[in-house]
Protein backbone atom coordinates (compact mmCIF):
# COMPACT_ATOMS: atom_id res chain seq x y z
CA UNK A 1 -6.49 -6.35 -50.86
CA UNK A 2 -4.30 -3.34 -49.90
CA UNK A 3 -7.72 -1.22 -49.01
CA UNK A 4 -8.43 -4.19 -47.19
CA UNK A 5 -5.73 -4.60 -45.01
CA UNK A 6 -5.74 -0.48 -44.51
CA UNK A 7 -9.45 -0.53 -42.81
CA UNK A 8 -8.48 -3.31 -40.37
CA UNK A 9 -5.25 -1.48 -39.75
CA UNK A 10 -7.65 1.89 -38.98
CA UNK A 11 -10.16 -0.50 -37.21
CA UNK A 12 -7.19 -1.99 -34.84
CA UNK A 13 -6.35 1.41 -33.89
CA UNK A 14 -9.36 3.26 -33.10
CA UNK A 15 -9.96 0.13 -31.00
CA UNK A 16 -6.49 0.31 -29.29
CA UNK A 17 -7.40 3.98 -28.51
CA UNK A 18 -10.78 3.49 -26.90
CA UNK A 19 -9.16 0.69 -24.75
CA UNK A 20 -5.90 2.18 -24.15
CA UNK A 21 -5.35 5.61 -24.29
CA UNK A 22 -8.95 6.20 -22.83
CA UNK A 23 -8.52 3.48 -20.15
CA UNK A 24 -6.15 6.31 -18.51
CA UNK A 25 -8.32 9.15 -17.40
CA UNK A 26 -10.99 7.11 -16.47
CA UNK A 27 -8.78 5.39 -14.03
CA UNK A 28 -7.87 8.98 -13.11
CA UNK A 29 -10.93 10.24 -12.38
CA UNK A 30 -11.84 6.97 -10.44
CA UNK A 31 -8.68 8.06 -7.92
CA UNK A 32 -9.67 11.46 -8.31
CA UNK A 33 -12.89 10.57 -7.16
CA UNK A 34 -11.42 9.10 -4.37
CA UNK A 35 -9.11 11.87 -3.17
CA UNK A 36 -11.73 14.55 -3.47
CA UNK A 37 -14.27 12.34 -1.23
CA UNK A 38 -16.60 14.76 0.90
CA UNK A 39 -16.37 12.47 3.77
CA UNK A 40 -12.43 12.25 4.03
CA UNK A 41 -11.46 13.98 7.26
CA UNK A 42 -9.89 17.83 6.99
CA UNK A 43 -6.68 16.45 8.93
CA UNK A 44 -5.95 13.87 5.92
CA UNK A 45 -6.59 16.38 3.67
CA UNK A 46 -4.03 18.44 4.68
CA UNK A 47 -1.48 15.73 4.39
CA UNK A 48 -2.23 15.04 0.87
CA UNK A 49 0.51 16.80 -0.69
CA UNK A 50 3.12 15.31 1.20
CA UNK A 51 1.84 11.84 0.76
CA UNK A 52 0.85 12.22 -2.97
CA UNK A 53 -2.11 9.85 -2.86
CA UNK A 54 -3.52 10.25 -6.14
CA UNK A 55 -0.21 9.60 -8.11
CA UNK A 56 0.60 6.72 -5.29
CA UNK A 57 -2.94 5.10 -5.92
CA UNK A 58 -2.17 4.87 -9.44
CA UNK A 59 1.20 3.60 -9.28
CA UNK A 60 -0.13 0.71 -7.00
CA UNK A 61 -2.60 -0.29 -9.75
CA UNK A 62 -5.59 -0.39 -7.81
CA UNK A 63 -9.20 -0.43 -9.47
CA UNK A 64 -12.64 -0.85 -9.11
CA UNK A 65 -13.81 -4.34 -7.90
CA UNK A 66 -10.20 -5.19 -5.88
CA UNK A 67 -9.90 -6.70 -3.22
CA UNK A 68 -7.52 -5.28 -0.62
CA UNK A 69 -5.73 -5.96 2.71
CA UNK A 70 -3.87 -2.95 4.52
CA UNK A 71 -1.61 -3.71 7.09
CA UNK A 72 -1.29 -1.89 10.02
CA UNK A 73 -3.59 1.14 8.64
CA UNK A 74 -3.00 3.53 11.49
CA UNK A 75 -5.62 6.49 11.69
CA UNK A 76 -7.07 5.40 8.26
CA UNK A 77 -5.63 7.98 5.69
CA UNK A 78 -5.40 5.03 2.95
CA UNK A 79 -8.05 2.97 4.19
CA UNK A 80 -10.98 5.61 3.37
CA UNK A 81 -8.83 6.23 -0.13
CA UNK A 82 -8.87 2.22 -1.17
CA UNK A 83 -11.88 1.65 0.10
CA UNK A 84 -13.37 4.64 -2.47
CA UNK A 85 -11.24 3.39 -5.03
CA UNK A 86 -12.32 -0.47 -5.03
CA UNK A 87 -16.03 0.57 -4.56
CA UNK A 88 -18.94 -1.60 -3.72
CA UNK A 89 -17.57 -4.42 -5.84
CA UNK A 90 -14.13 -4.26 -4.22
CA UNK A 91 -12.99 -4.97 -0.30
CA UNK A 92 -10.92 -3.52 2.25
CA UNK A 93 -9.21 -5.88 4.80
CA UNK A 94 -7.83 -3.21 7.52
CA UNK A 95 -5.48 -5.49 9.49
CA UNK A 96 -4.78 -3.87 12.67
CA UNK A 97 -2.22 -5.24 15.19
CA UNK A 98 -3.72 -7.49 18.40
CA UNK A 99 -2.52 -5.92 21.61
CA UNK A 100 0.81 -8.50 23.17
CA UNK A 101 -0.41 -10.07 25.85
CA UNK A 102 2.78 -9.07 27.63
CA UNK A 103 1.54 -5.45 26.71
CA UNK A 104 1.17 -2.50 29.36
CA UNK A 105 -2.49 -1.54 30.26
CA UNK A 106 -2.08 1.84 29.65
CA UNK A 107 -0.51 0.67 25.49
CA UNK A 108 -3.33 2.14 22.86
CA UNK A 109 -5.47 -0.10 20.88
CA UNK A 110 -4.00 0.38 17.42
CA UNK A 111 -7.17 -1.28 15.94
CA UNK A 112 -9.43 1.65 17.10
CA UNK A 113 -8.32 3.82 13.79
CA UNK A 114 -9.35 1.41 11.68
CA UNK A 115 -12.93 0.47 13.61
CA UNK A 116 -13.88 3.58 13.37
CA UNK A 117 -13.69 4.05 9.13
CA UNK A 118 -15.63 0.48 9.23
CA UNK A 119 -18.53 1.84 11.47
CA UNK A 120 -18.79 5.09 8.99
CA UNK A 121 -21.20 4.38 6.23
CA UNK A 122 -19.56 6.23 3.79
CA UNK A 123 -16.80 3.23 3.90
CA UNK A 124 -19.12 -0.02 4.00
CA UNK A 125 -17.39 -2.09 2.15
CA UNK A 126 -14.07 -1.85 5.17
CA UNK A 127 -13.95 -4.48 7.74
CA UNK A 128 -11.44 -4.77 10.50
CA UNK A 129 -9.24 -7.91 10.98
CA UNK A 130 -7.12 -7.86 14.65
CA UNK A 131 -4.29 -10.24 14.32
CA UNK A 132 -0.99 -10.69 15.58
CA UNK A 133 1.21 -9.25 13.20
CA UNK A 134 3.62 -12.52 13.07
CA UNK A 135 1.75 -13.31 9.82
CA UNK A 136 -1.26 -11.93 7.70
CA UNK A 137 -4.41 -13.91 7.09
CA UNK A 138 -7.25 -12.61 4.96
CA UNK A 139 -10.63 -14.56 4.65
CA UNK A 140 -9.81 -15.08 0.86
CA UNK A 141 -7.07 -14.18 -1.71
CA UNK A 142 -6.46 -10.90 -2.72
CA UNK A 143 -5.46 -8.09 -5.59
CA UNK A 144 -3.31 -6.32 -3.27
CA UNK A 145 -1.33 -5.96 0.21
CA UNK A 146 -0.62 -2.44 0.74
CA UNK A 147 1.38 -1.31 3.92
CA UNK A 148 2.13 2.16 4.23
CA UNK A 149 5.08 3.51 6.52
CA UNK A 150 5.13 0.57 8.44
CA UNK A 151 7.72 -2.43 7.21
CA UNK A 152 9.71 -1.39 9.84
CA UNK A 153 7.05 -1.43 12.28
CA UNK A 154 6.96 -5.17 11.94
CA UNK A 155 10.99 -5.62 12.08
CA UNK A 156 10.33 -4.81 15.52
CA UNK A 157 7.66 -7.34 16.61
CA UNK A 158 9.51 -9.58 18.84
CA UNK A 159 10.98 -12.95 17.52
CA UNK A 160 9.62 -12.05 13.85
CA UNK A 161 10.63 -14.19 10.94
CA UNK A 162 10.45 -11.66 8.39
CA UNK A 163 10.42 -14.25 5.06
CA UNK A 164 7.85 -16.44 6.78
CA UNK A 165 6.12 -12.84 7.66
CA UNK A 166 6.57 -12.04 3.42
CA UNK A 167 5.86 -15.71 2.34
CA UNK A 168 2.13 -15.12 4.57
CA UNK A 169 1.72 -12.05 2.81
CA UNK A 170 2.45 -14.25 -0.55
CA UNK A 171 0.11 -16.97 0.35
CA UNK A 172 -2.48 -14.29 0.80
CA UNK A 173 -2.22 -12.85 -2.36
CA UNK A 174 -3.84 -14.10 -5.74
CA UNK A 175 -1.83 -15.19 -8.83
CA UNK A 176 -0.59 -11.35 -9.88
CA UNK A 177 -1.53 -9.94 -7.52
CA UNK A 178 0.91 -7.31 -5.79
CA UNK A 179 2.48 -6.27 -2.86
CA UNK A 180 2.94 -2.81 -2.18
CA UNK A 181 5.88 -1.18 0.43
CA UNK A 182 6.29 2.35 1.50
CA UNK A 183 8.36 3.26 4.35
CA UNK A 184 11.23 6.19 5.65
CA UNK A 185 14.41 5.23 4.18
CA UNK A 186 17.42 4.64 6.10
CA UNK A 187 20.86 4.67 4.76
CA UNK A 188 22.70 2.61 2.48
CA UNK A 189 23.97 -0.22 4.05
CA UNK A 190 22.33 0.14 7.16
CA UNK A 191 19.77 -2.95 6.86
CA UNK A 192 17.54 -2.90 10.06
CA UNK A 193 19.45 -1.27 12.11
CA UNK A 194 17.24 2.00 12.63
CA UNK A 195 13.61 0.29 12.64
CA UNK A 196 13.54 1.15 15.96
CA UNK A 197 14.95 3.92 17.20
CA UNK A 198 14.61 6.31 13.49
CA UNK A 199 11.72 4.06 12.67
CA UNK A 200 13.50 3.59 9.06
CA UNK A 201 14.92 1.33 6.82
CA UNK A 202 17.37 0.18 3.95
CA UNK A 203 15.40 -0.19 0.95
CA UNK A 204 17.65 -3.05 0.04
CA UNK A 205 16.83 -5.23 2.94
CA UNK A 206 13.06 -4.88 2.68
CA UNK A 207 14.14 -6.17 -1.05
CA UNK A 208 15.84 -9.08 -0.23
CA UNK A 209 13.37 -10.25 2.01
CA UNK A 210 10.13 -10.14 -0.19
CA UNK A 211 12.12 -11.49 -3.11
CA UNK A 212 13.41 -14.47 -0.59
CA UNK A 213 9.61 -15.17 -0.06
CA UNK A 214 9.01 -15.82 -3.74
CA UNK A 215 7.96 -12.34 -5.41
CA UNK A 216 9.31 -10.47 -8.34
CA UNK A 217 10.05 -6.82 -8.22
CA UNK A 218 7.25 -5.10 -10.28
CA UNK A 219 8.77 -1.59 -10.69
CA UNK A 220 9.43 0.71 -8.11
CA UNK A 221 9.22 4.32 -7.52
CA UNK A 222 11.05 8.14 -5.84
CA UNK A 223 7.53 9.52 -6.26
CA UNK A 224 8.10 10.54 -2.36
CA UNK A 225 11.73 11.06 -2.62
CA UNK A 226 13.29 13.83 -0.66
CA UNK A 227 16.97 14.21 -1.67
CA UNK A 228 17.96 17.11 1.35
CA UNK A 229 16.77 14.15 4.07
CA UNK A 230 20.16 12.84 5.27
CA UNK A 231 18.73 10.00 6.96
CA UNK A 232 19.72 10.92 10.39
CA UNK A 233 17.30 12.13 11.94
CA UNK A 234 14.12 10.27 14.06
CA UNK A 235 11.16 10.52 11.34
CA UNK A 236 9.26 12.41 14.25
CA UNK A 237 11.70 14.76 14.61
CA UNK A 238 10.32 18.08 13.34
CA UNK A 239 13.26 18.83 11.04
CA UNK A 240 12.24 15.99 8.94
CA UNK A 241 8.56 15.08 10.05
CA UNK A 242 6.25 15.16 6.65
CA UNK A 243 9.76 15.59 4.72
CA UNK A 244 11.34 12.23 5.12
CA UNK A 245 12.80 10.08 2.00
CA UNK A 246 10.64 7.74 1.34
CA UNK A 247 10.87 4.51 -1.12
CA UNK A 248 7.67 3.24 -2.79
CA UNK A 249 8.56 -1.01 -3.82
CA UNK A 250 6.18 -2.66 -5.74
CA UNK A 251 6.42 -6.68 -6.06
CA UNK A 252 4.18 -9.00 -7.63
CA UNK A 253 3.43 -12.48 -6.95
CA UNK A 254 4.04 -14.44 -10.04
CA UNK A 255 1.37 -16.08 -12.20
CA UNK A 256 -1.87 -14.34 -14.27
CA UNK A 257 -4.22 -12.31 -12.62
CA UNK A 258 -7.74 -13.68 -12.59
């Protein structure tokens, strides 16, 4: 009985170790995979070891076959790095801001960034949503909402209801699934005060408000911490520009992933 109960003991673990410890570098060389992508532009690669995408990636969570909407994704940086990542089982939903109809003729489409990694067939599997940024609507639930550097951004749309903003970004998500915030921080205490002048913000308020739309806080992380960044200073202003403190929250919606 004892020799027994020794070989399923021996058994259990060599099982636990081909699903668990091994699960970890393959997931690493997925991101790696990712990161070292041929077709990534020089300019983002240059901006890699400020922005720590590999060990951001993994944080996140994100694998193969996800499904993903970025808000606001800018020039692209993460959008060519998920869309790698999730592969041809997985989609990216780049959600790019509409222009206000109030807006200047001369203000930039912010959508054109994101067009143009959808048109490049090394990133297929992209496609470009252009909504107003009031609320987020993807064609179907996903793993993961990912907004990089730009929580702030959306403080500043006018008349925004940030918990009905969160609770859209809830409704979008699948049971599990997470929500994923990285942004300049702005000192303690400070709330929204700076979204729009240091284009930064209190880590605690951007709390409050996703947990008042129903999510739980996952884990969060000071991967992009920068402890000599007194949180003064604009986050374009040279002194600080690539060297800013920056918070990494992760909630999750409640429930079991599929």
């Amino acid at each position: 009985m004892t020799r027994h109960i020794l070989i399923l003991t021996a058994a259990a673990l060599a099982i636990f170790h081909w699903t668990g410890v091994a699960a970890a570098p393959k997931s690493s060389a997925v991101i790696a995979a990712a990161v070292s992508d041929a077709a990534r532009p020089e300019a983002d690669r240059q901006r890699d070891a400020e922005r720590k995408p590999a060990d951001t990636l993994a944080f996140a969570g994100v694998k193969p076959g996800d499904s993903v909407a970025e808000l606001i994704p800018g020039g692209g940086y993460f959008t060519r790095l998920l869309s790698k990542l999730v592969g041809p089982k997985g989609h990216v939903y780049a959600i790019a801001p509409a222009r206000r109809p109030d807006a200047p003729a001369d203000t930039p489409d912010r959508s054109l960034g994101a067009k143009a990694v959808a048109a490049d067939p090394n990133y297929s599997n992209v496609s470009v949503l252009v909504e107003p940024i009031k609320s987020v609507t993807v064609p179907a639930p996903v793993d993961l909402v990912w907004t990089s550097q730009n929580y702030h951004d959306v403080h500043n749309v006018p008349d925004i209801d940030m918990v009905a903003f969160n609770k859209s970004v809830f409704d979008a998500l699948k049971a599990g699934g997470v929500y994923l915030v990285i942004d300049h921080a702005a000192q303690a205490g400070s709330g929204a005060r700076d979204t729009s002048t240091l284009h930064r913000i209190d880590p605690q308020i951007v709390k409050s408000e996703v947990l008042a739309a129903g999510f739980v806080l996952d884990s969060q992380s000071e991967l992009l911490g920068h402890a000599t960044d007194a949180h003064t200073a604009a986050v374009f202003d040279p002194s600080v520009r690539g060297k800013t403190d920056q918070f990494i929250l992760k909630f999750r919606k409640p429930g079991r992933r599929p």
